[in-house]
PDB file of N, CA and C in Angstrom:
ATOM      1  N   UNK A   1       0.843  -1.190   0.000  1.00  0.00           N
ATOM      2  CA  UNK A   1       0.000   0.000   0.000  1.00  0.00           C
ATOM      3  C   UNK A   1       0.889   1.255   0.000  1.00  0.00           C
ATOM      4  N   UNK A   2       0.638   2.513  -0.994  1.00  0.00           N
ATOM      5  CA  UNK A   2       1.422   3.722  -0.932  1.00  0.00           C
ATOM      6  C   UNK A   2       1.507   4.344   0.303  1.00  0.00           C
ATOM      7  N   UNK A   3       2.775   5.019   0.620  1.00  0.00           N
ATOM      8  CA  UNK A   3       2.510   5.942   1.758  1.00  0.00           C
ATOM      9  C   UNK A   3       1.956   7.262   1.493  1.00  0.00           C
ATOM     10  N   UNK A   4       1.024   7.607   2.843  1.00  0.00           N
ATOM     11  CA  UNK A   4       0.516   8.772   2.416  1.00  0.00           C
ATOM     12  C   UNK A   4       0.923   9.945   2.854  1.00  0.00           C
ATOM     13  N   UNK A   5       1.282  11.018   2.582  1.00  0.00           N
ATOM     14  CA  UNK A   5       2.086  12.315   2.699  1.00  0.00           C
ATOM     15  C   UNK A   5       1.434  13.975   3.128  1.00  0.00           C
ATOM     16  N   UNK A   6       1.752  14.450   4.323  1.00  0.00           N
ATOM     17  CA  UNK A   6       0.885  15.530   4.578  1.00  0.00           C
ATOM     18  C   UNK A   6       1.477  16.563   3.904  1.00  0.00           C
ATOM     19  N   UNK A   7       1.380  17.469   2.989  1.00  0.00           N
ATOM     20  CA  UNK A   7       1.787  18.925   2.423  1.00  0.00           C
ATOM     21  C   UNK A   7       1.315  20.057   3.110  1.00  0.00           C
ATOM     22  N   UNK A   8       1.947  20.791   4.136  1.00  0.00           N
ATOM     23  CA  UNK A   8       1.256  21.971   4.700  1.00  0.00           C
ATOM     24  C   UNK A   8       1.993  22.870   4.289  1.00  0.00           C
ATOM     25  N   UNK A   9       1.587  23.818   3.576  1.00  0.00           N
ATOM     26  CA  UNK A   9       2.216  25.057   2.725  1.00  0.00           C
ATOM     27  C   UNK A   9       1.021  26.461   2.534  1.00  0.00           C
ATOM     28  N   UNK A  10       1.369  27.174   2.889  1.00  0.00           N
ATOM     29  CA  UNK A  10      -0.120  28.185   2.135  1.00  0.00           C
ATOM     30  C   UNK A  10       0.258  29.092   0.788  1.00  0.00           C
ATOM     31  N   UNK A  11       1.312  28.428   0.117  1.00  0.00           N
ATOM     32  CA  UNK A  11       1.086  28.521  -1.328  1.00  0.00           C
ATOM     33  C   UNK A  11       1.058  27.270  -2.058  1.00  0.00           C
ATOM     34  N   UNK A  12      -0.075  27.246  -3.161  1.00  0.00           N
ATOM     35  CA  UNK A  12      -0.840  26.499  -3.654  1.00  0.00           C
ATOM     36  C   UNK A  12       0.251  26.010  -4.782  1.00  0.00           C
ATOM     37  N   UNK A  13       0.945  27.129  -5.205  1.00  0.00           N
ATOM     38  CA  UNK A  13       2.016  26.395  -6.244  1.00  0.00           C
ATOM     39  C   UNK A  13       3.325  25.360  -5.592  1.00  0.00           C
ATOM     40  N   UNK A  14       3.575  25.749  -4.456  1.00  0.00           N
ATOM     41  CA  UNK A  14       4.277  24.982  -3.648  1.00  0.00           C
ATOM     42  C   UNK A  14       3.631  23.812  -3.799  1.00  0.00           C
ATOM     43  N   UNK A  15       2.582  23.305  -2.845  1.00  0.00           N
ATOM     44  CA  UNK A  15       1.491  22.355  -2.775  1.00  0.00           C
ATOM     45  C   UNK A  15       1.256  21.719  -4.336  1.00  0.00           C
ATOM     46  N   UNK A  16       1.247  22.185  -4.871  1.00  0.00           N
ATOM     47  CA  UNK A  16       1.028  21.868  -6.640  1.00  0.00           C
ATOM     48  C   UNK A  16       2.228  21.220  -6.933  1.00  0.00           C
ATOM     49  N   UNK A  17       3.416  21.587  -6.456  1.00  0.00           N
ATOM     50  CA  UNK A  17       4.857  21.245  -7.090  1.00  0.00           C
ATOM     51  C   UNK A  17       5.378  19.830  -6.499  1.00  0.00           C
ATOM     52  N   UNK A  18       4.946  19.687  -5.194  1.00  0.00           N
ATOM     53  CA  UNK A  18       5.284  18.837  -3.875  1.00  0.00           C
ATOM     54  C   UNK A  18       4.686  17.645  -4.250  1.00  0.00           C
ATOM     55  N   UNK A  19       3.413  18.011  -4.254  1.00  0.00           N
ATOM     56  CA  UNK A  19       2.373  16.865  -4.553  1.00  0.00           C
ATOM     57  C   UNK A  19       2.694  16.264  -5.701  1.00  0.00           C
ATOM     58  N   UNK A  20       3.041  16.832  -7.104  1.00  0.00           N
ATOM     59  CA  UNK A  20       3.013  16.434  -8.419  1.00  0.00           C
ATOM     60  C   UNK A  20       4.182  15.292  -8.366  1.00  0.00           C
ATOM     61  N   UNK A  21       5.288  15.720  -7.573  1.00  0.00           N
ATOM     62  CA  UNK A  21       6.419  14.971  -7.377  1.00  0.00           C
ATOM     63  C   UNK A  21       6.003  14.046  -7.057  1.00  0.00           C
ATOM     64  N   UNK A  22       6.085  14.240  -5.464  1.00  0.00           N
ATOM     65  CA  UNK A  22       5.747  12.813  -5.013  1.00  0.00           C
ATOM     66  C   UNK A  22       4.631  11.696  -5.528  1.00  0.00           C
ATOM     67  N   UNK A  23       3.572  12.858  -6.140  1.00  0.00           N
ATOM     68  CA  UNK A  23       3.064  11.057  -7.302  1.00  0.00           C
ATOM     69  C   UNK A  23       3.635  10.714  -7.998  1.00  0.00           C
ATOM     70  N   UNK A  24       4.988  11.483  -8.336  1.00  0.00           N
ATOM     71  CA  UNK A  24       5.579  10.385  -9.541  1.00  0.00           C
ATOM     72  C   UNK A  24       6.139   9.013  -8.768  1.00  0.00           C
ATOM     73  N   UNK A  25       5.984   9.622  -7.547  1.00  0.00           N
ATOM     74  CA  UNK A  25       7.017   8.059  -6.957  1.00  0.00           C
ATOM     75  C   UNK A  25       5.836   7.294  -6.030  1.00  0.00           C
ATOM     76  N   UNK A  26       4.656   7.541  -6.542  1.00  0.00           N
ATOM     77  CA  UNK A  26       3.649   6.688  -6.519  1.00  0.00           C
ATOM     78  C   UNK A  26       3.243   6.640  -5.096  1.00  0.00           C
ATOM     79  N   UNK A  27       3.283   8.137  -4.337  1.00  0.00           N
ATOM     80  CA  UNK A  27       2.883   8.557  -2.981  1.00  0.00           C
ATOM     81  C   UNK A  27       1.410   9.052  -3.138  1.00  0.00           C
ATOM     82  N   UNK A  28       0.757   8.794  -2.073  1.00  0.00           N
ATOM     83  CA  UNK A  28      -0.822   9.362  -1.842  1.00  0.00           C
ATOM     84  C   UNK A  28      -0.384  10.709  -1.311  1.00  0.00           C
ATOM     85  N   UNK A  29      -0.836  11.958  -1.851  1.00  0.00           N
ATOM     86  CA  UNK A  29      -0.637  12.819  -0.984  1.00  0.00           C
ATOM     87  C   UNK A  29      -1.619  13.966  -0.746  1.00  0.00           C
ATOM     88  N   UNK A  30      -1.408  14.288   0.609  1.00  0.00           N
ATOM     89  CA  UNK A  30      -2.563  14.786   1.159  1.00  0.00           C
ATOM     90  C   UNK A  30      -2.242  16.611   1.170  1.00  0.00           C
ATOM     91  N   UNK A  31      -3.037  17.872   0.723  1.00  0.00           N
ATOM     92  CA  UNK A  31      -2.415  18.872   1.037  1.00  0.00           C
ATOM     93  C   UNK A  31      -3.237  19.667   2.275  1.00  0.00           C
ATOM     94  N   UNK A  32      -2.705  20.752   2.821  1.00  0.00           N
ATOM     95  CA  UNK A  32      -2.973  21.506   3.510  1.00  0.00           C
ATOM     96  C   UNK A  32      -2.801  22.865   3.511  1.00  0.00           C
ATOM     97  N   UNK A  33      -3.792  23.938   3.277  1.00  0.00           N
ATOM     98  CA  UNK A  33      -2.952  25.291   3.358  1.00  0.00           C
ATOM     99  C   UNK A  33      -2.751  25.881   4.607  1.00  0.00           C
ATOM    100  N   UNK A  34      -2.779  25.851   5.824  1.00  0.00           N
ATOM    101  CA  UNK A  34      -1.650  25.882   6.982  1.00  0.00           C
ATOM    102  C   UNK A  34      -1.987  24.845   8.374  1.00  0.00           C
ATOM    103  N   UNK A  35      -1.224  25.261   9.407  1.00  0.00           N
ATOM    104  CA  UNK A  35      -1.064  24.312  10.512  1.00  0.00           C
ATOM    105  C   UNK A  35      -2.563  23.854  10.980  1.00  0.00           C
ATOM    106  N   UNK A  36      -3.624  24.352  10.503  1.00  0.00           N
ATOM    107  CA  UNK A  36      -5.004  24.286  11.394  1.00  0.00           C
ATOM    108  C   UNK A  36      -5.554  22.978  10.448  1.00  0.00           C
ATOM    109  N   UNK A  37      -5.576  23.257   9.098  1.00  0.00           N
ATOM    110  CA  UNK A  37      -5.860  22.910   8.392  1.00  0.00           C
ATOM    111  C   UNK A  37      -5.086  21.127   8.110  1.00  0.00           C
ATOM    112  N   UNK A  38      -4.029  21.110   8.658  1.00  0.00           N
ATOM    113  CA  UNK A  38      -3.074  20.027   8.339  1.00  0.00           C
ATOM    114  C   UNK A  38      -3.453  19.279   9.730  1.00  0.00           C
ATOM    115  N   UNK A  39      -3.686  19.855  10.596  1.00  0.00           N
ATOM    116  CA  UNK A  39      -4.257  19.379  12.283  1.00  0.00           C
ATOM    117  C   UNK A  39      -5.388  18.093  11.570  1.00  0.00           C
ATOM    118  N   UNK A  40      -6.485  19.359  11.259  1.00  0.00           N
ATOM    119  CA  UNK A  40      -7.830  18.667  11.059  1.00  0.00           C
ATOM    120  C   UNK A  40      -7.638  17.260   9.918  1.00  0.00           C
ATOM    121  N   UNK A  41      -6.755  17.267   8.738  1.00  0.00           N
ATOM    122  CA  UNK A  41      -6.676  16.171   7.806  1.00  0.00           C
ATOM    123  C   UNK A  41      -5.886  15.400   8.349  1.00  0.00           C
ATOM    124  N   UNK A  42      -5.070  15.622   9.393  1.00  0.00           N
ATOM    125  CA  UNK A  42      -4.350  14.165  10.337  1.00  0.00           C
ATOM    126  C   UNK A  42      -5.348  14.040  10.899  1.00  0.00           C
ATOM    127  N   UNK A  43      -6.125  14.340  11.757  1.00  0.00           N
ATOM    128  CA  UNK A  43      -7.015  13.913  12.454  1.00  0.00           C
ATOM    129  C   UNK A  43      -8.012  12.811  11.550  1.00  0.00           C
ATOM    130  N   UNK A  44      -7.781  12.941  10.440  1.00  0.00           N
ATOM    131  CA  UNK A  44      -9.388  11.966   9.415  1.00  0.00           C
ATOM    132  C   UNK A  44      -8.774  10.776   8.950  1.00  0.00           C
ATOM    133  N   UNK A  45      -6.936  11.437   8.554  1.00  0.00           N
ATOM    134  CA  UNK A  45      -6.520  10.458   7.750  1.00  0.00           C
ATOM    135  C   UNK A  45      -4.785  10.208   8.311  1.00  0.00           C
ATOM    136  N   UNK A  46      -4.744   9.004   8.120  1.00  0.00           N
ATOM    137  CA  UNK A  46      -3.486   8.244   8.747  1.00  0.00           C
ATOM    138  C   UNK A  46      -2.385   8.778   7.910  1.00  0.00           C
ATOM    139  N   UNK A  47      -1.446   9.453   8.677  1.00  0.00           N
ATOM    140  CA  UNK A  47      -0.719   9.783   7.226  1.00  0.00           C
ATOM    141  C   UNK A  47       0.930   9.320   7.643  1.00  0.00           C
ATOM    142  N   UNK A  48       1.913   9.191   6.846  1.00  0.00           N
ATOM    143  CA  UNK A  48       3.264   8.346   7.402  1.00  0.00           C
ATOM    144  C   UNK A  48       4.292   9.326   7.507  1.00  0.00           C
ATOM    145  N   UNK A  49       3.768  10.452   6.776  1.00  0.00           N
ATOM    146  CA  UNK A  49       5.193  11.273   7.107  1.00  0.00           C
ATOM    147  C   UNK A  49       4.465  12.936   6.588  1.00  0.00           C
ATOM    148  N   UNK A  50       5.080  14.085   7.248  1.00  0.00           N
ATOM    149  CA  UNK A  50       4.572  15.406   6.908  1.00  0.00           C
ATOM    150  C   UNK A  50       6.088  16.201   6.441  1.00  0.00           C
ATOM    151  N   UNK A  51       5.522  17.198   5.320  1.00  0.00           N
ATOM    152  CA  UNK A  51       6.189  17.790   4.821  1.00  0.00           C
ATOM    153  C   UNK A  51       5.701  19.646   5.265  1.00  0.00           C
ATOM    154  N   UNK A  52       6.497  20.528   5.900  1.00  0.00           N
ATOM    155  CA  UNK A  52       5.609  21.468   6.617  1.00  0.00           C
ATOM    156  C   UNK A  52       6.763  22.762   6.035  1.00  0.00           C
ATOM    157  N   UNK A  53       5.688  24.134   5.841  1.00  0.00           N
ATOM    158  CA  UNK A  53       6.391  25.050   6.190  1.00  0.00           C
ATOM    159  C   UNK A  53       6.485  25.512   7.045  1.00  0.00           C
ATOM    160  N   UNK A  54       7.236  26.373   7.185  1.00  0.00           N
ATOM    161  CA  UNK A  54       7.245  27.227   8.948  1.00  0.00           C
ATOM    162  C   UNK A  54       6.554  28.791   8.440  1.00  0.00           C
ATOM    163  N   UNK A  55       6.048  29.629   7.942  1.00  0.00           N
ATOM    164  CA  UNK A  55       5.633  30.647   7.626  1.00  0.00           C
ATOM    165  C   UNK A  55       4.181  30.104   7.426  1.00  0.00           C
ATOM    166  N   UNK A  56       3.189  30.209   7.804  1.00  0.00           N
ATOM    167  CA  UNK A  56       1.759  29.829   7.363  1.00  0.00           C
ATOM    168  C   UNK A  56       0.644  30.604   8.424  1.00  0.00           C
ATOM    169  N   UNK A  57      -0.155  31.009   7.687  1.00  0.00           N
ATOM    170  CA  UNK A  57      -1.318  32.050   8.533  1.00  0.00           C
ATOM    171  C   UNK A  57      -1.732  30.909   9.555  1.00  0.00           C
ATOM    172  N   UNK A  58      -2.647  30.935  10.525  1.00  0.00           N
ATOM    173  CA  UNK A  58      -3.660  30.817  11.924  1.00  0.00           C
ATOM    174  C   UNK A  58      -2.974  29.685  12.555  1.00  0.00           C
ATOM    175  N   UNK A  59      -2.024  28.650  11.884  1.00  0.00           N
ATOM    176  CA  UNK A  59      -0.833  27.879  12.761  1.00  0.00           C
ATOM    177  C   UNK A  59       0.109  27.630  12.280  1.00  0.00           C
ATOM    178  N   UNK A  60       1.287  28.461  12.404  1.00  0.00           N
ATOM    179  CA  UNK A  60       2.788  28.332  11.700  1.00  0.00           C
ATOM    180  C   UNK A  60       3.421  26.657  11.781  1.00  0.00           C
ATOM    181  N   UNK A  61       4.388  26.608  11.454  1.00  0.00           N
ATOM    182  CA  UNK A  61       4.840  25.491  11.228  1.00  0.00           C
ATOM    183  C   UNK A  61       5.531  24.866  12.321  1.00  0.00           C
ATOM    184  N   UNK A  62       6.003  25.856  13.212  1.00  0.00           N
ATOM    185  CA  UNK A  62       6.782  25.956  14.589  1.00  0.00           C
ATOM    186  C   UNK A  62       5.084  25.119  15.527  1.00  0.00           C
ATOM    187  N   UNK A  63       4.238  25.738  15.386  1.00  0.00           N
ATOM    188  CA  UNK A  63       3.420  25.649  16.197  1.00  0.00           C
ATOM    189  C   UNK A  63       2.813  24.110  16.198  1.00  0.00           C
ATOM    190  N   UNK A  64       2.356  23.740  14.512  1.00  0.00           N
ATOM    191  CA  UNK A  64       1.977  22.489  13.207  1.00  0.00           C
ATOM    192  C   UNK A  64       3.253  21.016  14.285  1.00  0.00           C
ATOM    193  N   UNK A  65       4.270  21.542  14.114  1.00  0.00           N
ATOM    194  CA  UNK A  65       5.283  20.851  14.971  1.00  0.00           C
ATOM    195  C   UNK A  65       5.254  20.771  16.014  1.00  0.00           C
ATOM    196  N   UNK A  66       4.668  20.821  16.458  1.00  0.00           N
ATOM    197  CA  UNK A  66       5.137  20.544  18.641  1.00  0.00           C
ATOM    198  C   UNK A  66       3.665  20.124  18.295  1.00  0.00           C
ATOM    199  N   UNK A  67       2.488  20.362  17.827  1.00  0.00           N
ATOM    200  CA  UNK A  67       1.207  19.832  18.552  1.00  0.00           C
ATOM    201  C   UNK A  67       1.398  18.435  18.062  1.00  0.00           C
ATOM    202  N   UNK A  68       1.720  18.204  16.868  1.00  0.00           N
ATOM    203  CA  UNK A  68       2.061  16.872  16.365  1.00  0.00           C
ATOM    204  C   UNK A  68       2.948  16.285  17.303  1.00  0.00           C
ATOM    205  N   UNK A  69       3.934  16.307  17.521  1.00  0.00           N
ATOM    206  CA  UNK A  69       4.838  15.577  18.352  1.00  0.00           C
ATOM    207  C   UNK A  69       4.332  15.772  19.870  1.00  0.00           C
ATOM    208  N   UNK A  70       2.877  16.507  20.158  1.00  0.00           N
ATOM    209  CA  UNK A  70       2.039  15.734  21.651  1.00  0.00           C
ATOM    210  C   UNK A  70       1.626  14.363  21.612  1.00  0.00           C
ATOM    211  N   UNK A  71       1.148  14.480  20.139  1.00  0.00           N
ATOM    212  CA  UNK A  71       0.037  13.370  20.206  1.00  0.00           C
ATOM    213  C   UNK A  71       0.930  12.121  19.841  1.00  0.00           C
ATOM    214  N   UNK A  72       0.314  10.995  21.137  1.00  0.00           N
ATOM    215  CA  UNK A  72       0.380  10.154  20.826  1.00  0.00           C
ATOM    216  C   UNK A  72       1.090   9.396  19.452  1.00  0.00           C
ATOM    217  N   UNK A  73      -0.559   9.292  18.750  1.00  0.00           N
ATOM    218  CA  UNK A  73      -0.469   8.446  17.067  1.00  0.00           C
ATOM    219  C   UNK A  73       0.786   9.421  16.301  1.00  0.00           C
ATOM    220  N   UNK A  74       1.177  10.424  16.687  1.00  0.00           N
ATOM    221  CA  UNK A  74       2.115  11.306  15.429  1.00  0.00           C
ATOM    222  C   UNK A  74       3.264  11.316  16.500  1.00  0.00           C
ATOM    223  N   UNK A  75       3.633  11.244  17.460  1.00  0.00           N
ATOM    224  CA  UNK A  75       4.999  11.689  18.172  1.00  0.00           C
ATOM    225  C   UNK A  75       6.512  11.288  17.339  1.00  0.00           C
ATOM    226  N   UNK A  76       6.311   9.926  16.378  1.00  0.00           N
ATOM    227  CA  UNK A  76       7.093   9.157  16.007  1.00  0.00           C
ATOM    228  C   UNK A  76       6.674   9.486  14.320  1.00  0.00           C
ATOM    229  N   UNK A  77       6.225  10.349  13.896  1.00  0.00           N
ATOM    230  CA  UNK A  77       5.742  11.009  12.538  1.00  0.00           C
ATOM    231  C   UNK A  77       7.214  11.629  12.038  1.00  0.00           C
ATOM    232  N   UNK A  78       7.510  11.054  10.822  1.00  0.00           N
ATOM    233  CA  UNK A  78       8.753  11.843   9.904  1.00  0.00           C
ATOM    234  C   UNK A  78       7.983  13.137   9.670  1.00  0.00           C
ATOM    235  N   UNK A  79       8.942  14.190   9.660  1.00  0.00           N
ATOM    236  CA  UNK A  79       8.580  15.645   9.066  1.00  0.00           C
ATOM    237  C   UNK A  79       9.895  16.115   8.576  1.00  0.00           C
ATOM    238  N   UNK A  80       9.455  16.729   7.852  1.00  0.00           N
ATOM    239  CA  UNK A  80      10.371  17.408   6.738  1.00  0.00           C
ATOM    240  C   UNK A  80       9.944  18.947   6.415  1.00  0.00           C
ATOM    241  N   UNK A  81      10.549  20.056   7.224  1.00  0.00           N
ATOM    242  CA  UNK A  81      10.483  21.425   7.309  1.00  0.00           C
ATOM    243  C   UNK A  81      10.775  21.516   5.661  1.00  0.00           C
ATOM    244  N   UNK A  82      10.283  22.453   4.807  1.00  0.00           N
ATOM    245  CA  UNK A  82      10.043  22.646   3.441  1.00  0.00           C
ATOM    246  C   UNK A  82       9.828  24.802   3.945  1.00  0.00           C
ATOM    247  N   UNK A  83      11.361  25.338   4.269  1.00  0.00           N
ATOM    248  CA  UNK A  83      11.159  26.417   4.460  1.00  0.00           C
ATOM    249  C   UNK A  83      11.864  27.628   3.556  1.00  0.00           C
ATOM    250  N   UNK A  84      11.780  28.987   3.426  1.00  0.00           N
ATOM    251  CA  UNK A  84      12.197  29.574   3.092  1.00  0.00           C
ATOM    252  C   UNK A  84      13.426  30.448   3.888  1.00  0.00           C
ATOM    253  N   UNK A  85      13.167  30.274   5.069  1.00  0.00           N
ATOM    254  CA  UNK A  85      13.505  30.699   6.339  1.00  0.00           C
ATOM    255  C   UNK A  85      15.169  29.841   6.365  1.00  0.00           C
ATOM    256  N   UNK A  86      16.022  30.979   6.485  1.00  0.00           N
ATOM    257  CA  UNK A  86      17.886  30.227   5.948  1.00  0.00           C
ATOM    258  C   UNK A  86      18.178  30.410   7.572  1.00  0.00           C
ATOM    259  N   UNK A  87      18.005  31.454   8.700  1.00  0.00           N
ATOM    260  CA  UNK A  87      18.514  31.129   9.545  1.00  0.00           C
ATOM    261  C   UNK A  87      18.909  30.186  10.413  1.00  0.00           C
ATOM    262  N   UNK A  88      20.276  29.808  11.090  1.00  0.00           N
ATOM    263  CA  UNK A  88      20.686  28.709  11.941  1.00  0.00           C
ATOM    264  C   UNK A  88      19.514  28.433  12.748  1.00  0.00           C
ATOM    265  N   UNK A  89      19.337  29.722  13.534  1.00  0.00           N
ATOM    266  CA  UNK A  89      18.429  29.690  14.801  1.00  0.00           C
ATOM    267  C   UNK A  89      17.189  28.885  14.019  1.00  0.00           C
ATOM    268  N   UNK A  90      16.578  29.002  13.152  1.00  0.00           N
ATOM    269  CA  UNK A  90      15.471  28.262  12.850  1.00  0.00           C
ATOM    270  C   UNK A  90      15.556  27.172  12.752  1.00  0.00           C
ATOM    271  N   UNK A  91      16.418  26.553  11.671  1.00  0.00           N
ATOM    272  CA  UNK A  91      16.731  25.283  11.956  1.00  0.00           C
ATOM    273  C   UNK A  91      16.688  24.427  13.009  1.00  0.00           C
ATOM    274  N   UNK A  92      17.554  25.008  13.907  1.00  0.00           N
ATOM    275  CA  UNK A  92      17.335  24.787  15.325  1.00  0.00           C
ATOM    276  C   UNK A  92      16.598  24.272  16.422  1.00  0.00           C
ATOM    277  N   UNK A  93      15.553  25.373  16.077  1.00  0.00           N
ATOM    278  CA  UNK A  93      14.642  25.310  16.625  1.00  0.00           C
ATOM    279  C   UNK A  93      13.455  24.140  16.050  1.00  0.00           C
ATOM    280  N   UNK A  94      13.979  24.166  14.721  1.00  0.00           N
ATOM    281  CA  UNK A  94      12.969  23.029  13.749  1.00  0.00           C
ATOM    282  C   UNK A  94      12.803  22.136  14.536  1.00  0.00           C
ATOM    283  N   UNK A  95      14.715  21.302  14.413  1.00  0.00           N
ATOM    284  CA  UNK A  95      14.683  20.241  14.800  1.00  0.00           C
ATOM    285  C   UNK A  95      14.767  20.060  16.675  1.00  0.00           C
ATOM    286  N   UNK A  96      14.887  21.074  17.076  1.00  0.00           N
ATOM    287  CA  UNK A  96      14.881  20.786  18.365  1.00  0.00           C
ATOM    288  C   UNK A  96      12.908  20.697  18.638  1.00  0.00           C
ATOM    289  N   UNK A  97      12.036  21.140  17.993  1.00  0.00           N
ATOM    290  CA  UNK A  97      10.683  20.839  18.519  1.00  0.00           C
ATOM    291  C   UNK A  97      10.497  18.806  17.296  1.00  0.00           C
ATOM    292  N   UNK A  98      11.339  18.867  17.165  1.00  0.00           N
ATOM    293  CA  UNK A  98      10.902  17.261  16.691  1.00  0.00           C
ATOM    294  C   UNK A  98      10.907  17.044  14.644  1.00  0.00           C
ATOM    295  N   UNK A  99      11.302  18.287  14.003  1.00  0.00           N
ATOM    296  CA  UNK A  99      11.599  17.969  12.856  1.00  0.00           C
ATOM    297  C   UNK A  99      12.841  16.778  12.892  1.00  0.00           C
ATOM    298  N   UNK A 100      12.751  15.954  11.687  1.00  0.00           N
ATOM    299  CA  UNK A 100      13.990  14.903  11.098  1.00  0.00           C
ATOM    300  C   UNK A 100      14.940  15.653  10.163  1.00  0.00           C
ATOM    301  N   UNK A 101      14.090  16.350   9.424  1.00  0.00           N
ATOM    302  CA  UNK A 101      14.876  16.757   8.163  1.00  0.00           C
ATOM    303  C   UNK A 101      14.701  18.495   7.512  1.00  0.00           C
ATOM    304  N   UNK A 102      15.697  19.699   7.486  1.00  0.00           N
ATOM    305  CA  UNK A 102      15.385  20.592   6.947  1.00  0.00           C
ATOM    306  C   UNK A 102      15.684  21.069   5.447  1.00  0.00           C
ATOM    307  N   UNK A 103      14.803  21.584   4.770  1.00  0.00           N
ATOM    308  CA  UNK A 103      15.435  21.630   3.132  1.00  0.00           C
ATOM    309  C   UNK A 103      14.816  23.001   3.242  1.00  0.00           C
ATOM    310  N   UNK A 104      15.265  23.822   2.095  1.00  0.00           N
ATOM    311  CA  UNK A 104      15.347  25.331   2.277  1.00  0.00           C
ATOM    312  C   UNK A 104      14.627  25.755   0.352  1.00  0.00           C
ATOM    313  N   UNK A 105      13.699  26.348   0.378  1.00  0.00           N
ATOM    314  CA  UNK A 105      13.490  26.610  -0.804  1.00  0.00           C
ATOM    315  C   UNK A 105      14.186  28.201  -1.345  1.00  0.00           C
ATOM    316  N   UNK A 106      14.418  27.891  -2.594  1.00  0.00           N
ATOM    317  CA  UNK A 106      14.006  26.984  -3.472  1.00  0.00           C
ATOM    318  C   UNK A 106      14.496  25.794  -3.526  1.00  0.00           C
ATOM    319  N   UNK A 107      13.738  24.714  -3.886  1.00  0.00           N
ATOM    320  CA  UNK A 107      14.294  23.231  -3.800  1.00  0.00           C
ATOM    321  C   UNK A 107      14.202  22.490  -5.069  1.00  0.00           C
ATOM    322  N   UNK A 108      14.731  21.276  -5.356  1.00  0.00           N
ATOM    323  CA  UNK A 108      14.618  20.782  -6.517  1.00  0.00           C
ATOM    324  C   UNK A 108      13.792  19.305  -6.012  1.00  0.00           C
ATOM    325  N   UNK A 109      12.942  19.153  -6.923  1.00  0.00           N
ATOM    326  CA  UNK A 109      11.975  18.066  -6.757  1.00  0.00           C
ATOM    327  C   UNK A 109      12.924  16.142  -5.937  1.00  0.00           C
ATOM    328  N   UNK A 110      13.687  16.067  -6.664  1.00  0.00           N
ATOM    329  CA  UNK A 110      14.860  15.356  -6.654  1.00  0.00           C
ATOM    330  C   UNK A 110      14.925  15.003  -5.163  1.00  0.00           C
ATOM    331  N   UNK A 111      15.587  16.192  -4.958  1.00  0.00           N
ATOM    332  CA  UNK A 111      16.019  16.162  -3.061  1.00  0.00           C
ATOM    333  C   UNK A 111      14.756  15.962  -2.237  1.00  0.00           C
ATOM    334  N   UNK A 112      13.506  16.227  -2.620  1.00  0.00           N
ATOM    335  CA  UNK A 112      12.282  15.961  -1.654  1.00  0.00           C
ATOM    336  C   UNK A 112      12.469  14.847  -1.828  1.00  0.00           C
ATOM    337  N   UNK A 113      12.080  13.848  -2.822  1.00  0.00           N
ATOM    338  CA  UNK A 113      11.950  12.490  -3.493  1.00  0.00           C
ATOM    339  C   UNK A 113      12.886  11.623  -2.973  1.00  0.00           C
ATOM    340  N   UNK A 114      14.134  11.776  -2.725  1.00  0.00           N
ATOM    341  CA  UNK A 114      15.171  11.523  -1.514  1.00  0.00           C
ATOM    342  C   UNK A 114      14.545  11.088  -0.110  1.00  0.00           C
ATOM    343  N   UNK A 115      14.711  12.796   0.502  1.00  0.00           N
ATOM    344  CA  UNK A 115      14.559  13.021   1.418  1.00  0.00           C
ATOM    345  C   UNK A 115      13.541  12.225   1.919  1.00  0.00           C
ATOM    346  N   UNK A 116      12.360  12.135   1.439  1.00  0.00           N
ATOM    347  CA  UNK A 116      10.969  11.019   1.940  1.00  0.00           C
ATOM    348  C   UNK A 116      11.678   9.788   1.591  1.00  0.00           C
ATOM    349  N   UNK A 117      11.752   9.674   0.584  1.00  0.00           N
ATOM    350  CA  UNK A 117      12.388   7.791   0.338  1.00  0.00           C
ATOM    351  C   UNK A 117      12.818   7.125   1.868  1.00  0.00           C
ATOM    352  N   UNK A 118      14.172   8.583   2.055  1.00  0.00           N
ATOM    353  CA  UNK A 118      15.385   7.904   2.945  1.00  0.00           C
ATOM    354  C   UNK A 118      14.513   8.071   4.800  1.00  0.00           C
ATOM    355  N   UNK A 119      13.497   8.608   4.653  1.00  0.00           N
ATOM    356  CA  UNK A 119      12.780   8.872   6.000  1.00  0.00           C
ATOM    357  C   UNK A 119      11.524   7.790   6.391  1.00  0.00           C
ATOM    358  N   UNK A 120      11.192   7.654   4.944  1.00  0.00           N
ATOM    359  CA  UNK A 120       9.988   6.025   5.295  1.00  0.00           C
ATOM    360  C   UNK A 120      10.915   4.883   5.159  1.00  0.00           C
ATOM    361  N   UNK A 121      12.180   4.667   4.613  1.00  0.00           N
ATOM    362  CA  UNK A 121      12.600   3.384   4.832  1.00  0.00           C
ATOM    363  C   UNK A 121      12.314   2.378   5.670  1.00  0.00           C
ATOM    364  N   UNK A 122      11.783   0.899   5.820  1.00  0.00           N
ATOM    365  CA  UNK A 122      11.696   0.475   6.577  1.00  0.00           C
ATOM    366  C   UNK A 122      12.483  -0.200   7.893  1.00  0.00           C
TER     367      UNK A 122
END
């Protein structure tokens, strides 16, 4: 069965670009335009790994991150920060609230397609 993939971004061409990829490598993927929104579609649907920005209106990505890593069913959830944001301190802070992996846009489809591969491995 494919794995299925959360996209939280609140640009739609992002979300458009992310998604298109990862179906080429034959991923279900789910989008979101920010942290509230990506809350409520984990909540419906089982998903194996999230791909998040940190800039997003009514729940940033900082925020999208720590509520996920309360719960239970997601504490052990791959995420993959998908930011624009170059500072150390962010990074940082990514992975210190429970990100695995940071990539910095602009990005090339390639390195996402990676990056998930090498994070759902079994």
């Amino acid at each position: 069965m494919p794995h299925i993939i959360l996209v939280a971004d609140d640009s739609s061409t992002v979300r458009k670009f992310v998604s298109f990829s990862l179906k080429l490598q034959d991923y279900i993927v789910i989008t979101a335009e920010d942290g509230m929104d990506a809350l409520e579609k984990i909540s419906q649907t089982a998903v194996d790994l999230a791909i998040v920005d940190l800039n997003m209106p009514n729940m940033d990505g900082f925020e999208l991150i720590e509520t996920i890593r309360q719960s239970e069913d997601y504490k052990n959830l791959p995420i993959i920060i998908l930011s624009s944001e170059r500072g150390e301190g962010t990074k940082q802070r990514g992975f210190e609230l429970g990100a695995n992996t940071y990539l910095e846009k602009p990005f090339d489809a390639k390195v996402i397609q990676e990056q998930v591969a090498k994070l759902l491995k079994p």
